[in-house]
N, C-alpha and C. Protein backbone atom coordinates (compact mmCIF):
# COMPACT_ATOMS: atom_id res chain seq x y z
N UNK A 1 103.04 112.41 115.30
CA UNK A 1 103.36 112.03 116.64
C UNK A 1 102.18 112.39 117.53
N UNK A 2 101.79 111.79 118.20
CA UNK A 2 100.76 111.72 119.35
C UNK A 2 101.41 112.80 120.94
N UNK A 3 100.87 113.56 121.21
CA UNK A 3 100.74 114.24 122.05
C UNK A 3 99.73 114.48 123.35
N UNK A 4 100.25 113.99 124.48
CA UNK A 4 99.81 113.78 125.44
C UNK A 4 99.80 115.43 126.12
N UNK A 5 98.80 116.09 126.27
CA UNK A 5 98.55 117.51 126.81
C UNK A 5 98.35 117.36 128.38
N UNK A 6 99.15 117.62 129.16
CA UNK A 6 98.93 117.98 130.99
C UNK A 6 99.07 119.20 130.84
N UNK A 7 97.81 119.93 132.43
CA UNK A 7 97.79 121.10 132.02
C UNK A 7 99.06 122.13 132.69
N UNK A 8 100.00 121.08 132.73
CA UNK A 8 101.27 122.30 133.07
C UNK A 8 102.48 122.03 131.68
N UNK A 9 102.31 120.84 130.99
CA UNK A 9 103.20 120.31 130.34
C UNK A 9 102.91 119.29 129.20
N UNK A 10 103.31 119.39 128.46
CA UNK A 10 103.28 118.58 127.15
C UNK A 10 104.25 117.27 127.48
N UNK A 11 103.63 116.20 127.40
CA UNK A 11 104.47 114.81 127.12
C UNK A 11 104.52 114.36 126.14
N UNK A 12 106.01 113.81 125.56
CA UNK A 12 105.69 113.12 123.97
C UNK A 12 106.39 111.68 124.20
N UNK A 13 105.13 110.87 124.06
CA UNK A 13 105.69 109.56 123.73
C UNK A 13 106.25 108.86 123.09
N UNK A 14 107.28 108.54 123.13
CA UNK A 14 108.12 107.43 121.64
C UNK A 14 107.81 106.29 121.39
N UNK A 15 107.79 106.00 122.85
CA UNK A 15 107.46 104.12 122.94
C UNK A 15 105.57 104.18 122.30
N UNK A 16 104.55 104.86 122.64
CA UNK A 16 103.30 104.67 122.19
C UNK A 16 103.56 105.41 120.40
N UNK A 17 103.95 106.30 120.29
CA UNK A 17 104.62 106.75 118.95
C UNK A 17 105.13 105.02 117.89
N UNK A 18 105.99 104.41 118.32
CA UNK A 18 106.68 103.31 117.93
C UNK A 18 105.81 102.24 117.92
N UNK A 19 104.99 101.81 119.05
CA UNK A 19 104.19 101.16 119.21
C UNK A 19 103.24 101.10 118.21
N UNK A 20 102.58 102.64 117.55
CA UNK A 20 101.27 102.51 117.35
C UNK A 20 101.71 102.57 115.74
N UNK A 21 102.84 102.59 115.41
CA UNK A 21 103.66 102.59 113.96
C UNK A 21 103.58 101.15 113.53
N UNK A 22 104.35 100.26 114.62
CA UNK A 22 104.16 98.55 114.13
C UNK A 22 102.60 98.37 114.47
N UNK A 23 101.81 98.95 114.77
CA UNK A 23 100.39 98.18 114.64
C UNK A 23 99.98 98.32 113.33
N UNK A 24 100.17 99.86 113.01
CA UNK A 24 99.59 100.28 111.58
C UNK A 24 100.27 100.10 110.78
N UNK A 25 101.70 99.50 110.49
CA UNK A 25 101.69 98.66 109.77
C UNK A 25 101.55 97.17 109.52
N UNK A 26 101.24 96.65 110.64
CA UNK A 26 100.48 95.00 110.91
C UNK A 26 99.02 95.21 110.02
N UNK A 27 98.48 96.13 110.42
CA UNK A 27 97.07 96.52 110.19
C UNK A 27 96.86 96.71 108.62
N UNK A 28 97.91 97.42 107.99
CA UNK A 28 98.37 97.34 106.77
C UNK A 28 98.69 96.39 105.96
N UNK A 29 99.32 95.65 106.45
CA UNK A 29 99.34 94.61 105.71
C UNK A 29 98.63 93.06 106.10
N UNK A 30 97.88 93.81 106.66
CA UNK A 30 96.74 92.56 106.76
C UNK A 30 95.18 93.03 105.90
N UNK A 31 95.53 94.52 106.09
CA UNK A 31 94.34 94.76 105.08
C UNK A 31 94.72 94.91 103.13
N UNK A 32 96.21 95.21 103.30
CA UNK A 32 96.42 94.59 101.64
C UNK A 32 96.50 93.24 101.54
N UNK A 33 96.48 92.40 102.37
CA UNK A 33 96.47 90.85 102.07
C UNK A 33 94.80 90.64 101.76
N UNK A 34 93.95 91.21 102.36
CA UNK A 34 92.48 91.29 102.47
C UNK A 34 92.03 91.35 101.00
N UNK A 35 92.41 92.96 100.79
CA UNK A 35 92.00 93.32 99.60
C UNK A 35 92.55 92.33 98.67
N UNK A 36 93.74 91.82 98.25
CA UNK A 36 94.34 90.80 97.12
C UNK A 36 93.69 90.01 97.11
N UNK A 37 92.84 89.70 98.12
CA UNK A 37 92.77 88.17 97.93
C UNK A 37 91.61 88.11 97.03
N UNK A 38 91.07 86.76 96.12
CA UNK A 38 90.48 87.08 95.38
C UNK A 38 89.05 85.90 95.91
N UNK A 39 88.84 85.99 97.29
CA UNK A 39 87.95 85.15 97.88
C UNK A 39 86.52 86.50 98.63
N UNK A 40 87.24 87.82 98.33
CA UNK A 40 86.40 88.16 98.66
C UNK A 40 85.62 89.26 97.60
N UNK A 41 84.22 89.24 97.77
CA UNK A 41 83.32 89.87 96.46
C UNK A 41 82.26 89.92 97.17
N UNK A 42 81.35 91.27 97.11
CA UNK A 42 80.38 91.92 97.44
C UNK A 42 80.24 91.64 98.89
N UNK A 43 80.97 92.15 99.46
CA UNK A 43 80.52 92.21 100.80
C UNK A 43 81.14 90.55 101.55
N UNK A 44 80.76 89.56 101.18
CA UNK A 44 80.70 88.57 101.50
C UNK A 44 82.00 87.77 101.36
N UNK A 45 82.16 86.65 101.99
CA UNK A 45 83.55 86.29 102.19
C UNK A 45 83.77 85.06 101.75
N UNK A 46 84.55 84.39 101.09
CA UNK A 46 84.56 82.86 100.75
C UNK A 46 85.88 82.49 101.43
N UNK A 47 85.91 81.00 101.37
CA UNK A 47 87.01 80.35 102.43
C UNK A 47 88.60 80.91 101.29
N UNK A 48 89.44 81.04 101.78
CA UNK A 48 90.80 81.05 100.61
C UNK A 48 90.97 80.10 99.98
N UNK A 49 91.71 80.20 99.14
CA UNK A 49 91.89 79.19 98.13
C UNK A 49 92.92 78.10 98.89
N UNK A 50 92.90 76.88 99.00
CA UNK A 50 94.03 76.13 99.49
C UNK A 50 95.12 76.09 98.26
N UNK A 51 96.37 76.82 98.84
CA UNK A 51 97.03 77.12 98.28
C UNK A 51 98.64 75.66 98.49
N UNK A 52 98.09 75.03 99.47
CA UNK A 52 99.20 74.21 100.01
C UNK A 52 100.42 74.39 100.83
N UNK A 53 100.22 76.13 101.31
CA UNK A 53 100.93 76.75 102.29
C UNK A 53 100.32 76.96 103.15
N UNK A 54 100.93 76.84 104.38
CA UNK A 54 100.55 77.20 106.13
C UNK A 54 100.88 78.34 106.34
N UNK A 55 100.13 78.76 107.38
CA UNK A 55 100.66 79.90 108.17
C UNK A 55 101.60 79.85 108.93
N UNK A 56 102.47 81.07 109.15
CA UNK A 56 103.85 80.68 109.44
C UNK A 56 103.13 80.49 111.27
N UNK A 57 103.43 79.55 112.18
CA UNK A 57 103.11 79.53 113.74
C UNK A 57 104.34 80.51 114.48
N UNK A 58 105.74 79.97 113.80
CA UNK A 58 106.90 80.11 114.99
C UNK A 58 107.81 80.92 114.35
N UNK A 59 108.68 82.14 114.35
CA UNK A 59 109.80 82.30 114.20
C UNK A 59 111.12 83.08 115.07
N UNK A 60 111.92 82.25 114.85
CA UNK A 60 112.31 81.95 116.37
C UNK A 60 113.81 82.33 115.75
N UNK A 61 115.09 83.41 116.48
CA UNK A 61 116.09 83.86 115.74
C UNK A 61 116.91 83.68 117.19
N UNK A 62 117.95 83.32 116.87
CA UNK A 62 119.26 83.02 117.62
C UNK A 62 120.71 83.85 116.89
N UNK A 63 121.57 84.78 117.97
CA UNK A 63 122.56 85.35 117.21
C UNK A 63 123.75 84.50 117.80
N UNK A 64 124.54 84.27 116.63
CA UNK A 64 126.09 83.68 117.28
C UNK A 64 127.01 84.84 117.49
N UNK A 65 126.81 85.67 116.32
CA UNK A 65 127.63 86.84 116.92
C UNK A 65 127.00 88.35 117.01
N UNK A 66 127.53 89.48 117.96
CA UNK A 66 126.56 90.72 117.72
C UNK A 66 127.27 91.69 118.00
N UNK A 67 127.26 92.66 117.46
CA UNK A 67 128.33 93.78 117.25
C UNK A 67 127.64 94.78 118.28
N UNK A 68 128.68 95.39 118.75
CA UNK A 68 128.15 96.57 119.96
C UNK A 68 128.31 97.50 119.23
N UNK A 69 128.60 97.91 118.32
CA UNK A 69 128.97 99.42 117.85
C UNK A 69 127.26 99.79 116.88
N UNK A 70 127.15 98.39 116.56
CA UNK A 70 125.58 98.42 115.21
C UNK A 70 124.62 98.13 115.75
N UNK A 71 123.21 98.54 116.65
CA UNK A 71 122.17 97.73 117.12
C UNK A 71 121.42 97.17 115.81
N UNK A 72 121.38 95.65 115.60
CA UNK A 72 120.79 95.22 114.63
C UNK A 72 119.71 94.66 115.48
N UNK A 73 118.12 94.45 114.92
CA UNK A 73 117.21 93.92 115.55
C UNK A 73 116.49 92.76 114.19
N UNK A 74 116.38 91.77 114.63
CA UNK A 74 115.68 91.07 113.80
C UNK A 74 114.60 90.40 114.79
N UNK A 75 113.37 90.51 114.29
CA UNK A 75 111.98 90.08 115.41
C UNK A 75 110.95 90.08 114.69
N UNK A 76 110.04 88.91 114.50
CA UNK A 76 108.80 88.36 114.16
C UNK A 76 108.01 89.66 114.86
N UNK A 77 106.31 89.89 113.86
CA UNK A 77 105.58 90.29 114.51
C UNK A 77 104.78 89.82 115.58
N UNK A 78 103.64 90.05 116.49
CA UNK A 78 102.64 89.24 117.58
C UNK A 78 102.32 88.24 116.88
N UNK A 79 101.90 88.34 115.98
CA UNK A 79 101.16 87.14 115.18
C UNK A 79 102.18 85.87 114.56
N UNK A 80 103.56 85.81 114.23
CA UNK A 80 104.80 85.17 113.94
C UNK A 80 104.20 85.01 112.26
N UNK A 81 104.11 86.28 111.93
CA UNK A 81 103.80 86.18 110.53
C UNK A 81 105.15 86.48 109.21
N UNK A 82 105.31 87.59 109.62
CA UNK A 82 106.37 88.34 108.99
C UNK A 82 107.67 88.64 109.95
N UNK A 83 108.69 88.75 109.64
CA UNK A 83 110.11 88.92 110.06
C UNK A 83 110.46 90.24 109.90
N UNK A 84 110.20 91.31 111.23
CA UNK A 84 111.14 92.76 111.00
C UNK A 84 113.07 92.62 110.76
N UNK A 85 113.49 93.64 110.16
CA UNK A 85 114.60 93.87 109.96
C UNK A 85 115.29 95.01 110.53
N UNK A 86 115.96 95.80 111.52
CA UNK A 86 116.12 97.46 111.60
C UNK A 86 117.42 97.33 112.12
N UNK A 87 118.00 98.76 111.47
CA UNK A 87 119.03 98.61 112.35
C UNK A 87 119.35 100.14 112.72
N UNK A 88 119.64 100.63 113.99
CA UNK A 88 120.29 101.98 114.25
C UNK A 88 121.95 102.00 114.73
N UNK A 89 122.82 102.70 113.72
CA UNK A 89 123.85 102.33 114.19
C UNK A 89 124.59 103.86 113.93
N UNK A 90 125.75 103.94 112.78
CA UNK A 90 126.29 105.16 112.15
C UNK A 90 125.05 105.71 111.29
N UNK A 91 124.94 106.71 111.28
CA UNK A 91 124.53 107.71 110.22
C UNK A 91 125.22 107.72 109.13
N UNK A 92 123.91 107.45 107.98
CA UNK A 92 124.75 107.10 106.63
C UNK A 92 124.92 105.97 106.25
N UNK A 93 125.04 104.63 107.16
CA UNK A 93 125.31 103.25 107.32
C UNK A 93 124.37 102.66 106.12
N UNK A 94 124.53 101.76 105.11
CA UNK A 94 123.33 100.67 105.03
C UNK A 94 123.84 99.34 105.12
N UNK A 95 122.91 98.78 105.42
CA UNK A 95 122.82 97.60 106.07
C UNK A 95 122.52 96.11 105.57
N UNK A 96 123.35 95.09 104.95
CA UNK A 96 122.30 94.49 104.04
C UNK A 96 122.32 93.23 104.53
N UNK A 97 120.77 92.32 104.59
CA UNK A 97 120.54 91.38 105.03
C UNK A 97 120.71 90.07 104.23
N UNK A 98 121.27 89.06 105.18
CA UNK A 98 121.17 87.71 103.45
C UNK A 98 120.88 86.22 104.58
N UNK A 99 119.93 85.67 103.41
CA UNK A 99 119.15 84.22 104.37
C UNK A 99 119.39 83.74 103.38
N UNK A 100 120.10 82.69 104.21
CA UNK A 100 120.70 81.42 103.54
C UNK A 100 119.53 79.66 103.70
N UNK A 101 119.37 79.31 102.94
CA UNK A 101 118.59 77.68 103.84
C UNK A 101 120.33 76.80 103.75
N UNK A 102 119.83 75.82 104.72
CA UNK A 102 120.85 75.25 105.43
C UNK A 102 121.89 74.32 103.82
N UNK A 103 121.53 74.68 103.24
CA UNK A 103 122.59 73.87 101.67
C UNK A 103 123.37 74.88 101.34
N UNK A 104 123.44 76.30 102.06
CA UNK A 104 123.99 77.91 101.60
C UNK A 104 123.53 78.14 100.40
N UNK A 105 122.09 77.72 100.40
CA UNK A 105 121.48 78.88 99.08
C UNK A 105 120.60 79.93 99.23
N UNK A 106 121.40 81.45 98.59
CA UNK A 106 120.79 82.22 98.90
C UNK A 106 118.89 82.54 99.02
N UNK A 107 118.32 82.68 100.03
CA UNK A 107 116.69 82.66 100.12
C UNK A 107 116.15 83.48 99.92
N UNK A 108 116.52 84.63 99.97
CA UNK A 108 116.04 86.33 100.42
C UNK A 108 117.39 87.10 100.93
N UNK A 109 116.96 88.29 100.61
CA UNK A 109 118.13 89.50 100.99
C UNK A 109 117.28 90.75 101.07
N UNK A 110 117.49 91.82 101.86
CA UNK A 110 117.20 92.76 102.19
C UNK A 110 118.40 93.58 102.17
N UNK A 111 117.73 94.86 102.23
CA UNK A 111 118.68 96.28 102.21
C UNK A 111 118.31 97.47 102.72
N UNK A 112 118.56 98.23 104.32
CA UNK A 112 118.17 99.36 104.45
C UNK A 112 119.25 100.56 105.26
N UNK A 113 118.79 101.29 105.34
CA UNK A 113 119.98 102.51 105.67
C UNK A 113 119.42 102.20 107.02
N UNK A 114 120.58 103.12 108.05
CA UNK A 114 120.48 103.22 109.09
C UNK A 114 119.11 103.82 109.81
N UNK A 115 118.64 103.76 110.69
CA UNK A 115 117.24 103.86 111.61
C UNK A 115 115.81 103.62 110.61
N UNK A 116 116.14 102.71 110.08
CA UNK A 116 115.00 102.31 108.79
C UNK A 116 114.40 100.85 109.37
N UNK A 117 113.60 100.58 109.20
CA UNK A 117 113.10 98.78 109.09
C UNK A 117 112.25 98.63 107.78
N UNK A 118 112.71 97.09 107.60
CA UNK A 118 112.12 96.66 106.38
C UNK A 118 111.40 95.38 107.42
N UNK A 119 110.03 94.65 105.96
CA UNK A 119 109.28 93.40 106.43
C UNK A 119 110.18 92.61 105.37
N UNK A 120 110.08 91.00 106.08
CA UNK A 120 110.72 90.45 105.48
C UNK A 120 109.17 89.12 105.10
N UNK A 121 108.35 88.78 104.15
CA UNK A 121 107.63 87.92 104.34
C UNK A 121 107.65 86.67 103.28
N UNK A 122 106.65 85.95 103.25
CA UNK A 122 106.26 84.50 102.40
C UNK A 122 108.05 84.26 103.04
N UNK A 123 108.39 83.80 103.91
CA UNK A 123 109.86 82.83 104.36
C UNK A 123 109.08 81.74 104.56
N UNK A 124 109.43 80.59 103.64
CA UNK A 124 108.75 78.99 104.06
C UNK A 124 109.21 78.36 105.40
N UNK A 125 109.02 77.55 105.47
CA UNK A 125 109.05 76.91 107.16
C UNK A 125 110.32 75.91 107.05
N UNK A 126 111.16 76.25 108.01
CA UNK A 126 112.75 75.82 107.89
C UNK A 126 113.78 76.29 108.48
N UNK A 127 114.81 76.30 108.59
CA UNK A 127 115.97 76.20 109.15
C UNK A 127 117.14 77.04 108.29
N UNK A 128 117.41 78.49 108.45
CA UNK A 128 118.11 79.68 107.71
C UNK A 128 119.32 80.00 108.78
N UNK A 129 120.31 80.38 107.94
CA UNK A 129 121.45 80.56 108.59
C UNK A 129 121.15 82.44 107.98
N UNK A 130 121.20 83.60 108.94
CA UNK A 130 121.52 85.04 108.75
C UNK A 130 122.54 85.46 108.52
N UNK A 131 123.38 86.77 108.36
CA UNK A 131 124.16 87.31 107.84
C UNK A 131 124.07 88.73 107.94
N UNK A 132 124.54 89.80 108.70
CA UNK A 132 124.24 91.31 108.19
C UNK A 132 125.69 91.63 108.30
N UNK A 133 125.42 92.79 107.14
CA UNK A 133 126.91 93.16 106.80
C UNK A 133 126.27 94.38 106.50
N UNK A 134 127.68 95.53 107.03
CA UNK A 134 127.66 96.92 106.43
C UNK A 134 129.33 97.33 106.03
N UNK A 135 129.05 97.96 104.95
CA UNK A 135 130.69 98.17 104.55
C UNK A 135 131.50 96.75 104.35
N UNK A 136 131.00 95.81 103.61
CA UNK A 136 131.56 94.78 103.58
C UNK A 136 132.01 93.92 104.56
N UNK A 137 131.74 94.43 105.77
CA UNK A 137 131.85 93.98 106.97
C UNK A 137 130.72 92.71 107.64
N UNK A 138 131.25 91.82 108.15
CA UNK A 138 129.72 91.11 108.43
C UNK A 138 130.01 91.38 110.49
N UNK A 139 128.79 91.91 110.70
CA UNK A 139 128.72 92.49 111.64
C UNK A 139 127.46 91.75 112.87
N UNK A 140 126.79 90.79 112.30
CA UNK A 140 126.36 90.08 113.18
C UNK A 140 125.98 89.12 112.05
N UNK A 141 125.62 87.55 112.86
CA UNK A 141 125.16 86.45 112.19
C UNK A 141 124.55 85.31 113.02
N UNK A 142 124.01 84.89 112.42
CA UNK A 142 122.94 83.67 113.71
C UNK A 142 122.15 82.86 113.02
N UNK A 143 121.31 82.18 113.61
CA UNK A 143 120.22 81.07 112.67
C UNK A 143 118.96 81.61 112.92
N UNK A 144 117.92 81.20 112.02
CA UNK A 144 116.33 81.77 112.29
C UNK A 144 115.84 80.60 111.91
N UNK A 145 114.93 79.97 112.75
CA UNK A 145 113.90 79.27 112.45
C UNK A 145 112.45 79.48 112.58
N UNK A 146 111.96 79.06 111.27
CA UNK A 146 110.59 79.23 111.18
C UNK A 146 109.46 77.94 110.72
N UNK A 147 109.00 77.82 111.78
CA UNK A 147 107.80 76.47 112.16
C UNK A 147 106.35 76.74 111.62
């Protein structure tokens, strides 16, 4: 944690704390995407391989329903690369995520305990119906689109 020293008082930031957590892991996983890739050798850089996938531009999440008792957050990074997952609710809680594409076939699923976030990435470009459930419960649900 980062510590801000005044000389009568110590301030501790959460929000620059939180802040500087999703950078370094943006930063993270832009520098393991770096390293994998196999375009780069000695220093020097070659174009990527055309792989026939885009970069994701848009992802864009709508809830139909949302539970007050569970804060669930689902939110793209700055870049609309990857899809965060978190949720703070009960202690003890886990939480599990499920993306559907619009025929209801399962796409991806996630799973984390309470005050945790997971990345959710490679989601192709399309039209997903969400789902979170804890305790067998489905506790919020909505659509996500990604352009």
């Amino acid at each position: 944690m980062i510590r801000l020293v005044h000389p009568k008082k110590t301030i501790l930031s959460a929000n620059l704390t939180r802040g500087l957590a999703a950078l370094s892991l943006a930063l993270f996983l832009q520098c393991s995407a770096a390293f994998a890739s196999p375009g780069v050798s000695g220093g020097k850089s070659s174009p990527a391989p055309d792989t026939g996938l885009e970069t994701t531009h848009s992802i864009q999440v709508s809830k139909a329903q949302t539970s007050k008792k569970h804060k669930i957050r689902l939110y793209p990074d700055a870049r609309q690369q990857v899809l965060f997952f978190s949720a703070n609710g009960e202690d003890g809680k886990v939480y599990q995520l499920y993306l559907f594409d619009m025929d209801g076939r399962l796409v991806n699923q996630a799973q984390i305990r309470n005050k945790e976030t997971t990345v959710l990435t490679t989601i192709p470009e399309g039209n997903y119906l969400f789902e979170v459930f804890t305790d067998d419960e489905r506790i919020e649900n909505g659509q996500l689109t990604v352009r």
